[in-house]
PDB file of N, CA and C in Angstrom:
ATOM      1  N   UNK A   1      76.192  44.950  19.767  1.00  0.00           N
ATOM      2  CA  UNK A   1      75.384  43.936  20.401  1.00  0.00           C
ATOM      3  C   UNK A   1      75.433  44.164  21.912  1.00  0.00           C
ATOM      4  N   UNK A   2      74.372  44.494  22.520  1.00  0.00           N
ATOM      5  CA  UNK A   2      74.445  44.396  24.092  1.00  0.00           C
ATOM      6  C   UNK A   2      73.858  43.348  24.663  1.00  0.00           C
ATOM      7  N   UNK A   3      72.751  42.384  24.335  1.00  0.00           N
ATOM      8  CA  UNK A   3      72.349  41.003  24.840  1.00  0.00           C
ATOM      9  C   UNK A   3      72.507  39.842  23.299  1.00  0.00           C
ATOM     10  N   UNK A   4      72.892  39.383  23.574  1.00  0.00           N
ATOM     11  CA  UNK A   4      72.590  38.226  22.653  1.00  0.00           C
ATOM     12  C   UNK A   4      71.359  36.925  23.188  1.00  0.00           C
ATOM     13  N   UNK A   5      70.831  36.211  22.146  1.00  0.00           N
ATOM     14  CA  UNK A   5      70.235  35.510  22.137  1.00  0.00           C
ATOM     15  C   UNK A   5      70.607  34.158  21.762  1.00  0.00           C
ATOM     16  N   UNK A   6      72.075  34.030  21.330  1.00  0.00           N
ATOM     17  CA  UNK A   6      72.670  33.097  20.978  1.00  0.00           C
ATOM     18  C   UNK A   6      72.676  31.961  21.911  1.00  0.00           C
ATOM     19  N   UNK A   7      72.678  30.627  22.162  1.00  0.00           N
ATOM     20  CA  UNK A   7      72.324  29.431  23.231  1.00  0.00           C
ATOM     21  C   UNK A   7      73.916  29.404  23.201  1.00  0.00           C
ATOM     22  N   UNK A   8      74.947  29.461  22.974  1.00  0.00           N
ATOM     23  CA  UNK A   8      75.805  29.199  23.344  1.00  0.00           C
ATOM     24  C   UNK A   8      77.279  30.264  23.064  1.00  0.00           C
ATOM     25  N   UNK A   9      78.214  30.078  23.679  1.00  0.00           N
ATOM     26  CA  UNK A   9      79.359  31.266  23.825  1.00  0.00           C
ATOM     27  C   UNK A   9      80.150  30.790  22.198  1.00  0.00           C
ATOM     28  N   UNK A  10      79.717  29.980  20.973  1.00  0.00           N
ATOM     29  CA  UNK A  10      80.110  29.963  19.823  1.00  0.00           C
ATOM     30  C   UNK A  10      78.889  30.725  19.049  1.00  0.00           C
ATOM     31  N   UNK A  11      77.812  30.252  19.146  1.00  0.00           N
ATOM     32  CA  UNK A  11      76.990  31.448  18.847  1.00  0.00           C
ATOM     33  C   UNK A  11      77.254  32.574  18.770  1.00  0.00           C
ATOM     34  N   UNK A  12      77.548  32.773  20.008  1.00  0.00           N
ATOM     35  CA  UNK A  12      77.306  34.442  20.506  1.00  0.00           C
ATOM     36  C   UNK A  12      78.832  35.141  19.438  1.00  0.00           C
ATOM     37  N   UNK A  13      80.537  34.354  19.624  1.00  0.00           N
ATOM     38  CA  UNK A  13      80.848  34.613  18.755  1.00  0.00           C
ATOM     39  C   UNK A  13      80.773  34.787  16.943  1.00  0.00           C
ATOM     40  N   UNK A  14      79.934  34.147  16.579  1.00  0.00           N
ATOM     41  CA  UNK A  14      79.316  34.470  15.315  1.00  0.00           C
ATOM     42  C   UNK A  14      78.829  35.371  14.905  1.00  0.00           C
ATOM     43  N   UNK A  15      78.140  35.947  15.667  1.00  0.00           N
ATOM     44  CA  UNK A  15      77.287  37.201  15.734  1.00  0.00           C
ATOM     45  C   UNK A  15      78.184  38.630  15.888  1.00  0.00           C
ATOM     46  N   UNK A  16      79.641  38.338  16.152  1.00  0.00           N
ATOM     47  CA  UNK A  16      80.069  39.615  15.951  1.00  0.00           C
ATOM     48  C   UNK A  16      80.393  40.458  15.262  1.00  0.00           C
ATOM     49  N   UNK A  17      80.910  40.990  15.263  1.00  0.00           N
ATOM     50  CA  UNK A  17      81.330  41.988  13.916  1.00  0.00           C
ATOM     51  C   UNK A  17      82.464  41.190  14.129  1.00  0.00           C
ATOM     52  N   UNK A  18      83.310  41.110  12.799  1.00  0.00           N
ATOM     53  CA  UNK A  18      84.911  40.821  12.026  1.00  0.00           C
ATOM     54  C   UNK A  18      85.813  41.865  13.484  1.00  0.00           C
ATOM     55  N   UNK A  19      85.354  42.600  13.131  1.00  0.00           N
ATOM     56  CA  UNK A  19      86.963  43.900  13.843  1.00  0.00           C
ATOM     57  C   UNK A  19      86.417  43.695  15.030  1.00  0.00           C
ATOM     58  N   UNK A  20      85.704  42.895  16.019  1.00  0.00           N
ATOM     59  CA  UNK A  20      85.783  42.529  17.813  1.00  0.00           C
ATOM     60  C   UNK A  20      86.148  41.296  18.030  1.00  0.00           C
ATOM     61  N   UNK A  21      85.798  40.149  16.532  1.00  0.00           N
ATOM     62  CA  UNK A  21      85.421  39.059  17.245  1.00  0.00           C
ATOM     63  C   UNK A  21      86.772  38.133  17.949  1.00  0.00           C
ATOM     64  N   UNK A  22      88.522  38.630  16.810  1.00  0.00           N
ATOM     65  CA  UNK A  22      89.982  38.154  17.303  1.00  0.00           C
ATOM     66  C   UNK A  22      89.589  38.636  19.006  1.00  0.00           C
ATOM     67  N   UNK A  23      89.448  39.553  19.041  1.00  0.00           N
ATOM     68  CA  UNK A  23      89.395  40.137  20.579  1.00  0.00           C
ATOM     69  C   UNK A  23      88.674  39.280  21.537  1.00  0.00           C
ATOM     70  N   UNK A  24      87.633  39.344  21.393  1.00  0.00           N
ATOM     71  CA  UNK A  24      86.235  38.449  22.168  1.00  0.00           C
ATOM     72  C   UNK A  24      87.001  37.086  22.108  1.00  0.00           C
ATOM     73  N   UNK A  25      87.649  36.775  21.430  1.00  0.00           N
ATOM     74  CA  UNK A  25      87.244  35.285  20.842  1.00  0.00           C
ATOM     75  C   UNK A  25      88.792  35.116  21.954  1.00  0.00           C
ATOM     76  N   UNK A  26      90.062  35.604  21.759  1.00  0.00           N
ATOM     77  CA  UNK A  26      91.420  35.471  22.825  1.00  0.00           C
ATOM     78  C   UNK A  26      91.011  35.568  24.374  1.00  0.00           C
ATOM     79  N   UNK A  27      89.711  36.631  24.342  1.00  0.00           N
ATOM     80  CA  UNK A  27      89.254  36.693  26.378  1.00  0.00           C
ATOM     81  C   UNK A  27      88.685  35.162  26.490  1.00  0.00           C
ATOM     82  N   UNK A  28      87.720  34.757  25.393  1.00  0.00           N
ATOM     83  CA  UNK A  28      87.302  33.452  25.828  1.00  0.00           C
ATOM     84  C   UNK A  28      88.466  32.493  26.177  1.00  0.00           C
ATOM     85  N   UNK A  29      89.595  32.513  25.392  1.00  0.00           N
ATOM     86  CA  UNK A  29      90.693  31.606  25.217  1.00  0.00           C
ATOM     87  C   UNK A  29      91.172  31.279  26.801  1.00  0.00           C
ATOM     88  N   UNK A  30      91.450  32.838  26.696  1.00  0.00           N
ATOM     89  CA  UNK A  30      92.039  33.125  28.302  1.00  0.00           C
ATOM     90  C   UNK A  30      91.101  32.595  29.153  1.00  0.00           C
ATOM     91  N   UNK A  31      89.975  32.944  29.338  1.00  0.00           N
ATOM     92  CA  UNK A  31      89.160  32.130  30.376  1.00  0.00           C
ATOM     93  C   UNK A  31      89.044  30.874  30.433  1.00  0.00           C
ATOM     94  N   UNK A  32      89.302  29.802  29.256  1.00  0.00           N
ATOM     95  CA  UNK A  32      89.371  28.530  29.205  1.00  0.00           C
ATOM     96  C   UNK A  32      90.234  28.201  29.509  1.00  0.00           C
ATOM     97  N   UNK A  33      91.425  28.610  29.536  1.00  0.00           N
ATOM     98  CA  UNK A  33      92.743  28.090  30.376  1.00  0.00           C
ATOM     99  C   UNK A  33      92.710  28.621  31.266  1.00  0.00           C
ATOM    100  N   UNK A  34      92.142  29.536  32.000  1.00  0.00           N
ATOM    101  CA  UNK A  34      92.794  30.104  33.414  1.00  0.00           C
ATOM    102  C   UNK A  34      91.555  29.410  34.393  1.00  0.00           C
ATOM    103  N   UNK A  35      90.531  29.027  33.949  1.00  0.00           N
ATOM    104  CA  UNK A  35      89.276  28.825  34.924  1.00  0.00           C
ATOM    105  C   UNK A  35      88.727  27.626  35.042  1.00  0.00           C
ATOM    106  N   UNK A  36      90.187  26.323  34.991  1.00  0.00           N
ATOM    107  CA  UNK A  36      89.636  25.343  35.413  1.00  0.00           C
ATOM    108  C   UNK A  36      88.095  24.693  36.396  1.00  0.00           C
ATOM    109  N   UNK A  37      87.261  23.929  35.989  1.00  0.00           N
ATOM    110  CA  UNK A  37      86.474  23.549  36.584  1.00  0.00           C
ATOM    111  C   UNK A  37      85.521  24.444  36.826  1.00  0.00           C
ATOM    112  N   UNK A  38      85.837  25.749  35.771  1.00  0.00           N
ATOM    113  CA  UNK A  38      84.307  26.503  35.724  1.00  0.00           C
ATOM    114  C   UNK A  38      83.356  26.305  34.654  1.00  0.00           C
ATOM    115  N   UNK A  39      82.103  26.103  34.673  1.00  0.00           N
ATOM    116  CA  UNK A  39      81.020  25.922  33.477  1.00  0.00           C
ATOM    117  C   UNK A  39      81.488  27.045  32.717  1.00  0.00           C
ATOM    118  N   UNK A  40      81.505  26.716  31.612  1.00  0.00           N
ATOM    119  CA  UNK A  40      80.964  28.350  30.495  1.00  0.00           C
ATOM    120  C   UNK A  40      79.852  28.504  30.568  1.00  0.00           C
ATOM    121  N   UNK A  41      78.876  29.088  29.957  1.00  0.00           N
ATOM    122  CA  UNK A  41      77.314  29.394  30.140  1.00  0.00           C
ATOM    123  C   UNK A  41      77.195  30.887  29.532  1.00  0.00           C
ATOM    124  N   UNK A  42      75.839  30.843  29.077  1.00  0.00           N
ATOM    125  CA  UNK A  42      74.957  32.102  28.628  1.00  0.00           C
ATOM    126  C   UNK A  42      74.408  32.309  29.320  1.00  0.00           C
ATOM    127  N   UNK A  43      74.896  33.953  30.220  1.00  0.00           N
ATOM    128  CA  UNK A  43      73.723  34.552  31.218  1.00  0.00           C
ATOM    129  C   UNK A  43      73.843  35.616  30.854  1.00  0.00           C
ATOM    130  N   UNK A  44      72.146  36.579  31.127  1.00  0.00           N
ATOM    131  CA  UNK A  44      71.874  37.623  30.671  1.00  0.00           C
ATOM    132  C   UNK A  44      72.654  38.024  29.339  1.00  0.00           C
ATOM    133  N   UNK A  45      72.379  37.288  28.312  1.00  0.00           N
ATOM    134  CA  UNK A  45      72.951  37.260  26.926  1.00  0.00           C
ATOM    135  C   UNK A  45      74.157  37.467  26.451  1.00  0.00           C
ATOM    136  N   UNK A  46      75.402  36.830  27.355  1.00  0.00           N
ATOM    137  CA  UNK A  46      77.076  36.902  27.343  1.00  0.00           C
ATOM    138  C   UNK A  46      77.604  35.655  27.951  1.00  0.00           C
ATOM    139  N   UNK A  47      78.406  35.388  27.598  1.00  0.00           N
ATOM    140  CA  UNK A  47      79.204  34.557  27.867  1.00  0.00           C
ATOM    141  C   UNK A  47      79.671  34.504  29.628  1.00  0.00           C
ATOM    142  N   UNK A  48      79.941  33.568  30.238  1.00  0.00           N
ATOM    143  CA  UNK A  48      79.994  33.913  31.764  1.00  0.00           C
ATOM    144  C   UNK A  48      80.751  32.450  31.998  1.00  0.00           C
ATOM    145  N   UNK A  49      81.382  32.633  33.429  1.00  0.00           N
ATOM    146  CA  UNK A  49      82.104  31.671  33.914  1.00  0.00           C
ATOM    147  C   UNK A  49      81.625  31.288  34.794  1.00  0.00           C
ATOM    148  N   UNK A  50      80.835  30.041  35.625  1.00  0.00           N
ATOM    149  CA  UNK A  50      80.452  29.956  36.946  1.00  0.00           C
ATOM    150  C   UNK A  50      80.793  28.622  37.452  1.00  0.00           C
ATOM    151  N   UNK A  51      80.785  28.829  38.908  1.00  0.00           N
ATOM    152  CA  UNK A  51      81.094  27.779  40.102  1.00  0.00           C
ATOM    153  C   UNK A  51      79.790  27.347  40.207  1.00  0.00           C
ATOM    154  N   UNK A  52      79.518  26.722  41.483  1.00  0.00           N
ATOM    155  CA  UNK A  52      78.460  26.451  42.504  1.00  0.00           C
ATOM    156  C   UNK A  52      77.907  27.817  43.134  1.00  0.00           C
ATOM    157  N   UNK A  53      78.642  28.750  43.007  1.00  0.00           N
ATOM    158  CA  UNK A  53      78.070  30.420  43.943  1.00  0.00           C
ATOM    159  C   UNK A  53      77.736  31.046  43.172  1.00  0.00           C
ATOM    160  N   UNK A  54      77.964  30.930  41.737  1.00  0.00           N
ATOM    161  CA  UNK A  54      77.217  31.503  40.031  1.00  0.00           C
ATOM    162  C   UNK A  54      78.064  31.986  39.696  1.00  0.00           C
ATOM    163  N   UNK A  55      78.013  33.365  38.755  1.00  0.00           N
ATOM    164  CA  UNK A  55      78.948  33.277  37.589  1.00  0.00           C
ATOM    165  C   UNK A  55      79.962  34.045  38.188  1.00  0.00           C
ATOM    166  N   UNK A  56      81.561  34.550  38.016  1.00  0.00           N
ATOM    167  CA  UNK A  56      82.029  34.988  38.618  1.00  0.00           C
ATOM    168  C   UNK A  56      82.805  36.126  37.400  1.00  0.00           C
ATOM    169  N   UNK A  57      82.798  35.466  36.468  1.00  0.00           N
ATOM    170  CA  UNK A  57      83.286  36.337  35.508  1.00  0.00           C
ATOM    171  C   UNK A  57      82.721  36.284  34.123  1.00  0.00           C
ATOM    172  N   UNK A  58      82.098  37.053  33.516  1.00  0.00           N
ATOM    173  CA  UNK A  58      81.586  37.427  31.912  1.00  0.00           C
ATOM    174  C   UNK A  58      82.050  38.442  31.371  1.00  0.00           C
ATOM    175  N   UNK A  59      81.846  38.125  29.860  1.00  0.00           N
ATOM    176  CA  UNK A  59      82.437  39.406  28.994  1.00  0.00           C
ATOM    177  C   UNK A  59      81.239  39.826  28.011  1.00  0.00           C
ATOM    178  N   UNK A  60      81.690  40.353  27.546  1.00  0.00           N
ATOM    179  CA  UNK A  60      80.165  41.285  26.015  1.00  0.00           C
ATOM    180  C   UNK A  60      80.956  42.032  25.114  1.00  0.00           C
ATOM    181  N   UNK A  61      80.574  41.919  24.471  1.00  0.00           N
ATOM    182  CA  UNK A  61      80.805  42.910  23.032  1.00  0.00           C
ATOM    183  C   UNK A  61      79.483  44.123  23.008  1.00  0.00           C
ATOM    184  N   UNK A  62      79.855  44.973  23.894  1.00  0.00           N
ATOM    185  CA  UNK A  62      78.699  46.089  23.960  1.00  0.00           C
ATOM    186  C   UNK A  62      79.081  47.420  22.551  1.00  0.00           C
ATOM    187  N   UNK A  63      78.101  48.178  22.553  1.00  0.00           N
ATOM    188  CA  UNK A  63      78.256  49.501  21.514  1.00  0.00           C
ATOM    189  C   UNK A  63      79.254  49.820  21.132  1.00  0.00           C
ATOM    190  N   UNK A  64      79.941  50.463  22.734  1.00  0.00           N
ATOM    191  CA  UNK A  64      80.985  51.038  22.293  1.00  0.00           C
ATOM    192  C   UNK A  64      82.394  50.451  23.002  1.00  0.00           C
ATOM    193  N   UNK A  65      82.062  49.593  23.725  1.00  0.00           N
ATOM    194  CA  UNK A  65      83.213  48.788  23.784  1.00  0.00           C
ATOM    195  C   UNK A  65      83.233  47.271  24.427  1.00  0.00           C
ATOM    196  N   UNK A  66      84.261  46.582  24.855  1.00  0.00           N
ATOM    197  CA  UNK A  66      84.331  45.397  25.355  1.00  0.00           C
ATOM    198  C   UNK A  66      84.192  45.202  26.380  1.00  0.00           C
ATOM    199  N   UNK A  67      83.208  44.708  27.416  1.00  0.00           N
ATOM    200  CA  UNK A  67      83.371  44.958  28.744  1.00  0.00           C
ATOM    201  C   UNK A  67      83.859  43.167  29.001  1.00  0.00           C
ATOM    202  N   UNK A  68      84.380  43.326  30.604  1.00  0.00           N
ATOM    203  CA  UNK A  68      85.061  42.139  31.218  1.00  0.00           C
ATOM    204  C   UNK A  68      84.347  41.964  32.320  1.00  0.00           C
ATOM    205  N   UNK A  69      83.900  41.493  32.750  1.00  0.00           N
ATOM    206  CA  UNK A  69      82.697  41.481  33.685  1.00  0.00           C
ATOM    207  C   UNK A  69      83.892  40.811  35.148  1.00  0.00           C
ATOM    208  N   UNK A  70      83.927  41.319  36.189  1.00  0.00           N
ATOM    209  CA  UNK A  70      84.878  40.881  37.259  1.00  0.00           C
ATOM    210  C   UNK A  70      84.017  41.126  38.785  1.00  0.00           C
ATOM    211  N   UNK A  71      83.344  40.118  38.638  1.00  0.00           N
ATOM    212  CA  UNK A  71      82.222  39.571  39.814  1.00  0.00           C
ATOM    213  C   UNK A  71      82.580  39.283  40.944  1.00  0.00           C
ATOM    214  N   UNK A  72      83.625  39.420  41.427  1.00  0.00           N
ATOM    215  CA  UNK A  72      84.350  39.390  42.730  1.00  0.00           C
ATOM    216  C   UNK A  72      85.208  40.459  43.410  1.00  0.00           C
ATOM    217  N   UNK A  73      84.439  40.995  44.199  1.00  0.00           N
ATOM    218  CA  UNK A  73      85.079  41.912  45.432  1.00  0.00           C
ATOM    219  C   UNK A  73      86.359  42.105  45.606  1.00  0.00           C
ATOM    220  N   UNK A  74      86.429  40.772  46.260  1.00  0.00           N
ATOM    221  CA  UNK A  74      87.590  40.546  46.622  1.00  0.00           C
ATOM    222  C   UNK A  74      88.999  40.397  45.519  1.00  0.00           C
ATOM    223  N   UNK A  75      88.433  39.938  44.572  1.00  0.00           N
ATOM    224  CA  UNK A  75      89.460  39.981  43.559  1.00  0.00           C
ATOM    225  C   UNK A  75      89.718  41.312  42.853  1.00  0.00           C
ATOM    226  N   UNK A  76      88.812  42.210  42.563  1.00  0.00           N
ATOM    227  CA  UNK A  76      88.822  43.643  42.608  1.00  0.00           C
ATOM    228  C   UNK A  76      89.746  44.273  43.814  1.00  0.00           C
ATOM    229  N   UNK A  77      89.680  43.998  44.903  1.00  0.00           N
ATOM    230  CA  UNK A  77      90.368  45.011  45.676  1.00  0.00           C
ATOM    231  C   UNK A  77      91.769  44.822  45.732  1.00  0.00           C
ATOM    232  N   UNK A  78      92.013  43.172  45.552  1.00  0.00           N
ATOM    233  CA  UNK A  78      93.447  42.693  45.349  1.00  0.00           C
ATOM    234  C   UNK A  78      94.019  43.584  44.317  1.00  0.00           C
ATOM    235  N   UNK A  79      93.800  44.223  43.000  1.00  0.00           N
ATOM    236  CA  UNK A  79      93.939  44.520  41.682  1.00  0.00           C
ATOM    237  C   UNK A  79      93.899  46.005  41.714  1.00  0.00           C
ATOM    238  N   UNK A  80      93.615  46.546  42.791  1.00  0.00           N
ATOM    239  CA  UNK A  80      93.106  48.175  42.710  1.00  0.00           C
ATOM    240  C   UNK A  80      93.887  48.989  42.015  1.00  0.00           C
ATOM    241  N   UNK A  81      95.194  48.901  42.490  1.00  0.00           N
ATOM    242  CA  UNK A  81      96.695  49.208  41.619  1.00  0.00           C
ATOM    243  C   UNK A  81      96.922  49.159  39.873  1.00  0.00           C
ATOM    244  N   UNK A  82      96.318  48.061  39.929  1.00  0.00           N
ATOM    245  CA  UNK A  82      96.624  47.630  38.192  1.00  0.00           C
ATOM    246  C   UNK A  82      95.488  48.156  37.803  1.00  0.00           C
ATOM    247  N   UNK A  83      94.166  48.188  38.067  1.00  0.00           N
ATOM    248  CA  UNK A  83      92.586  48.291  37.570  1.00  0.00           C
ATOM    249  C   UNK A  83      92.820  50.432  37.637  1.00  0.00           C
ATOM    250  N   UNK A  84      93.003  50.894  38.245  1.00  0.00           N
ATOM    251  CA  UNK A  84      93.119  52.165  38.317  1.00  0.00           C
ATOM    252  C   UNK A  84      93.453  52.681  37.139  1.00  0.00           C
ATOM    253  N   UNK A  85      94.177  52.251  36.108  1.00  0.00           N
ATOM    254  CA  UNK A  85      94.582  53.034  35.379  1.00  0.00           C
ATOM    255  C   UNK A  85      93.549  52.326  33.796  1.00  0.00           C
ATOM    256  N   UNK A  86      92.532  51.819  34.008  1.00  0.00           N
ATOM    257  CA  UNK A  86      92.162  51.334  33.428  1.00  0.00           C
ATOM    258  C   UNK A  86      90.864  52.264  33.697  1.00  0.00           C
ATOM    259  N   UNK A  87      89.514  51.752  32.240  1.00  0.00           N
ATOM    260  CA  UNK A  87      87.996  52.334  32.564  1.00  0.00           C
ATOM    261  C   UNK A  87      87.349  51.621  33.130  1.00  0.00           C
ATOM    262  N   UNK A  88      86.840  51.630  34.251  1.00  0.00           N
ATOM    263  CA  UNK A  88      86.163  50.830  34.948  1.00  0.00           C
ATOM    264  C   UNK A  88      85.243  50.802  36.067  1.00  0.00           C
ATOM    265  N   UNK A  89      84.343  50.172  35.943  1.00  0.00           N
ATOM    266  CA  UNK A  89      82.823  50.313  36.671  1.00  0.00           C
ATOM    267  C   UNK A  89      82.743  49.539  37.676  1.00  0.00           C
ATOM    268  N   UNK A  90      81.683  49.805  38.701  1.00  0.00           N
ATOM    269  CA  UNK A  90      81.655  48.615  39.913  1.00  0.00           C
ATOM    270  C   UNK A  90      82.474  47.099  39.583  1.00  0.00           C
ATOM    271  N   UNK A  91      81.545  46.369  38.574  1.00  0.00           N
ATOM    272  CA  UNK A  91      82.268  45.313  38.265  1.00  0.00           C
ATOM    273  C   UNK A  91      83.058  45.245  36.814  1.00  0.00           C
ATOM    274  N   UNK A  92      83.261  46.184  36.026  1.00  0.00           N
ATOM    275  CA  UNK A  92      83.314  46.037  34.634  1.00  0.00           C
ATOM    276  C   UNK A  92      84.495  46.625  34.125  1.00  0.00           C
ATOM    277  N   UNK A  93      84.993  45.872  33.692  1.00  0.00           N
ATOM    278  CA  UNK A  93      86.479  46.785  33.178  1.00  0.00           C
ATOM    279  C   UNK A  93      85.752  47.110  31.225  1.00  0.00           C
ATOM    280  N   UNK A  94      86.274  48.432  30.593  1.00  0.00           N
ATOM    281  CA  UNK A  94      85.665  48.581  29.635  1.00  0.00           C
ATOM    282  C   UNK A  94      86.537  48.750  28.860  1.00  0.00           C
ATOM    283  N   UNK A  95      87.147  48.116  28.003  1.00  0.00           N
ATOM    284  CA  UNK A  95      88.006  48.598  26.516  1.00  0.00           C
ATOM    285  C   UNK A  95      87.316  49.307  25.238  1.00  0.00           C
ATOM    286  N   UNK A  96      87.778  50.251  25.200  1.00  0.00           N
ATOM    287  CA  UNK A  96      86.984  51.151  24.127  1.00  0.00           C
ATOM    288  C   UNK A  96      87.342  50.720  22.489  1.00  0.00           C
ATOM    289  N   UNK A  97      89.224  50.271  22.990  1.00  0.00           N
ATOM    290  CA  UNK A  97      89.617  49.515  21.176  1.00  0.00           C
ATOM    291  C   UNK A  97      90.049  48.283  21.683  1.00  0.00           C
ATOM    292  N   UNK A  98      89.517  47.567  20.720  1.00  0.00           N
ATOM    293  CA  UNK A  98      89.977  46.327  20.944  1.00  0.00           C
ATOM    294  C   UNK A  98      91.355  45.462  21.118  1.00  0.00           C
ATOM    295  N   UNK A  99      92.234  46.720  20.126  1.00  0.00           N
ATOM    296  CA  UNK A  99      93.847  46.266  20.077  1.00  0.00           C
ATOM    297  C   UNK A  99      94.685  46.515  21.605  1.00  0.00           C
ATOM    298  N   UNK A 100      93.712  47.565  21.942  1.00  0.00           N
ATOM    299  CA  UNK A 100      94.474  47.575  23.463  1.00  0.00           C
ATOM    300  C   UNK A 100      94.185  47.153  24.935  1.00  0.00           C
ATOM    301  N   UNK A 101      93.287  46.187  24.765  1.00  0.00           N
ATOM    302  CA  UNK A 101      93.309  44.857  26.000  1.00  0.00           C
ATOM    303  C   UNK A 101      94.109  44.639  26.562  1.00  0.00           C
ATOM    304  N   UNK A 102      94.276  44.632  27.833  1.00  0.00           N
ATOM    305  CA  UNK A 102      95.338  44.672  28.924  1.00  0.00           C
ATOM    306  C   UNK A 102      95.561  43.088  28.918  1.00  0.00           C
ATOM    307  N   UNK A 103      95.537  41.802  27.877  1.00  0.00           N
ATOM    308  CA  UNK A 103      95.549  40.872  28.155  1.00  0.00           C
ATOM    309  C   UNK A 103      96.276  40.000  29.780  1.00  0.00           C
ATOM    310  N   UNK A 104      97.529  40.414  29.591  1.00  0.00           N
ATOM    311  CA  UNK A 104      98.037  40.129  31.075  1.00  0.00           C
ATOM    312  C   UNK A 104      97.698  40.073  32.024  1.00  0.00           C
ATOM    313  N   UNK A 105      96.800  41.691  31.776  1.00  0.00           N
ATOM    314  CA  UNK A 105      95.917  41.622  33.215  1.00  0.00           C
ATOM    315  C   UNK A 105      94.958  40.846  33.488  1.00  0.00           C
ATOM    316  N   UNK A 106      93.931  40.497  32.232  1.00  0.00           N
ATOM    317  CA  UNK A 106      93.218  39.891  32.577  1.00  0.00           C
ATOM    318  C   UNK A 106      93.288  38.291  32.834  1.00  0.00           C
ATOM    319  N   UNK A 107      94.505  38.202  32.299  1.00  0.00           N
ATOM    320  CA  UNK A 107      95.042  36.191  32.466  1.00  0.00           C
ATOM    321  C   UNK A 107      94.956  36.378  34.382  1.00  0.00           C
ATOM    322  N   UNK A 108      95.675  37.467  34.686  1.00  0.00           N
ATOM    323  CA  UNK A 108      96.033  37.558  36.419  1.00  0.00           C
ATOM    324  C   UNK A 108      94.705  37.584  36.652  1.00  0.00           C
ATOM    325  N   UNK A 109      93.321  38.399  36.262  1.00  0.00           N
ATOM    326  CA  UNK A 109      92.608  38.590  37.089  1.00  0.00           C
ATOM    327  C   UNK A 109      91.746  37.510  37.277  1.00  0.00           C
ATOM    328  N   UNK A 110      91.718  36.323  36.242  1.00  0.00           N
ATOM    329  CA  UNK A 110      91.193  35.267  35.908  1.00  0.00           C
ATOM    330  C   UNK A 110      92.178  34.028  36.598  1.00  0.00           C
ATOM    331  N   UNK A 111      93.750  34.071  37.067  1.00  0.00           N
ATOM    332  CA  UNK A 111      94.300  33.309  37.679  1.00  0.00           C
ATOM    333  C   UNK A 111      94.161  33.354  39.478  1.00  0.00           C
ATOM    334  N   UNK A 112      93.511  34.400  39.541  1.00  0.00           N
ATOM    335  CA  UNK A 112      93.118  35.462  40.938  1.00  0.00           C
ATOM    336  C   UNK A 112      91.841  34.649  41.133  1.00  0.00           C
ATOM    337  N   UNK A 113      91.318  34.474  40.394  1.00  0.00           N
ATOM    338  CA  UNK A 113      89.700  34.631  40.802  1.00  0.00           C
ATOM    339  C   UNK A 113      90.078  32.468  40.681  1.00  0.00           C
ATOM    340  N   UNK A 114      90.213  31.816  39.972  1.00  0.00           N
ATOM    341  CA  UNK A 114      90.171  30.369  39.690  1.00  0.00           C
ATOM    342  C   UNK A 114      91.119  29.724  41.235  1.00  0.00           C
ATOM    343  N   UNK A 115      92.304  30.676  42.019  1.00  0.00           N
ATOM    344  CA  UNK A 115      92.695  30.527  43.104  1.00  0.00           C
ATOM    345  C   UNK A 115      91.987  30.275  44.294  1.00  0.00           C
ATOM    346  N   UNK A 116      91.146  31.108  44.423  1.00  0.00           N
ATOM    347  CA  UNK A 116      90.440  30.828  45.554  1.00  0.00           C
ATOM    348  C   UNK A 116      88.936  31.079  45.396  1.00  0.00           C
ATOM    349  N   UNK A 117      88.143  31.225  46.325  1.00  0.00           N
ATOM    350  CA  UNK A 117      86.672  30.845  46.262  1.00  0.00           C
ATOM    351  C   UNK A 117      85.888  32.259  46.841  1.00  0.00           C
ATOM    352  N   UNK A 118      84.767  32.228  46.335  1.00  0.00           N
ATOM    353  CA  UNK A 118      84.323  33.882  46.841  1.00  0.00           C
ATOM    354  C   UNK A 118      83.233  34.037  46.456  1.00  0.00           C
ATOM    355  N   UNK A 119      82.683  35.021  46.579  1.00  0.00           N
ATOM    356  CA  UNK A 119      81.129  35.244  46.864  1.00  0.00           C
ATOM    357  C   UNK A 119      80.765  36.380  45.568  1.00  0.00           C
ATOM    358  N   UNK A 120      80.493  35.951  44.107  1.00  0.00           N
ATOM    359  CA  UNK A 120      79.762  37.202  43.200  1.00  0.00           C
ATOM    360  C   UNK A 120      79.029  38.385  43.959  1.00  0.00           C
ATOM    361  N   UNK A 121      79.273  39.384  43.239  1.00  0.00           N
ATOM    362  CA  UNK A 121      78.187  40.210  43.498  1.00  0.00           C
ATOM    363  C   UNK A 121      77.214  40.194  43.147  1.00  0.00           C
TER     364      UNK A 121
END
């Protein structure tokens, strides 16, 4: 699945396959506890986290793997160290298997980003 059409981030989990959705379904977890006072929301057909400045963090269940969508600069450059050894795109960290999610990291990169205030790309 690369866009969904689902109206909401339970939708969109329905629609997954069995062997992503434990995965998908623990990043949402994590984002609901770490991102106080952020909307959930469906943008560009994924799940997303946003303020008042828009979304700052989304995830997907793409082809061939899980991407983490990490919409802040600044919280990227804080992370360069830990994110390096990982696959990862301007904004997108990519897990190819699902069993090996850097969960930790992403609780930090989601306790990083709910800390202070910042500008999406």
């Amino acid at each position: 699945m690369v866009q969904s059409n689902a109206p909401d981030v339970d939708g969109y989990l329905a629609e997954l396959p069995e062997a992503r959705r434990a995965a998908v379904t623990r990043i949402r977890e994590l984002c609901l506890a770490e991102l106080p006072g952020f909307r959930e929301e469906m943008s560009y057909g994924m799940p997303a986290y946003a303020r008042e400045e828009g979304a700052e963090i989304a995830f997907a269940s793409q082809k061939q793997y899980i991407s983490f969508y990490l919409l802040r600069t600044d919280v990227r450059d804080a992370f360069t160290d830990r994110l390096a050894a990982h696959d990862m795109g301007k904004a997108c960290l990519r897990f190819r298997n699902p069993h090996k999610i850097d969960y930790d990291l992403l609780r930090d990169l989601l306790a990083a980003t709910a800390a202070t205030r910042g500008t999406p790309c």
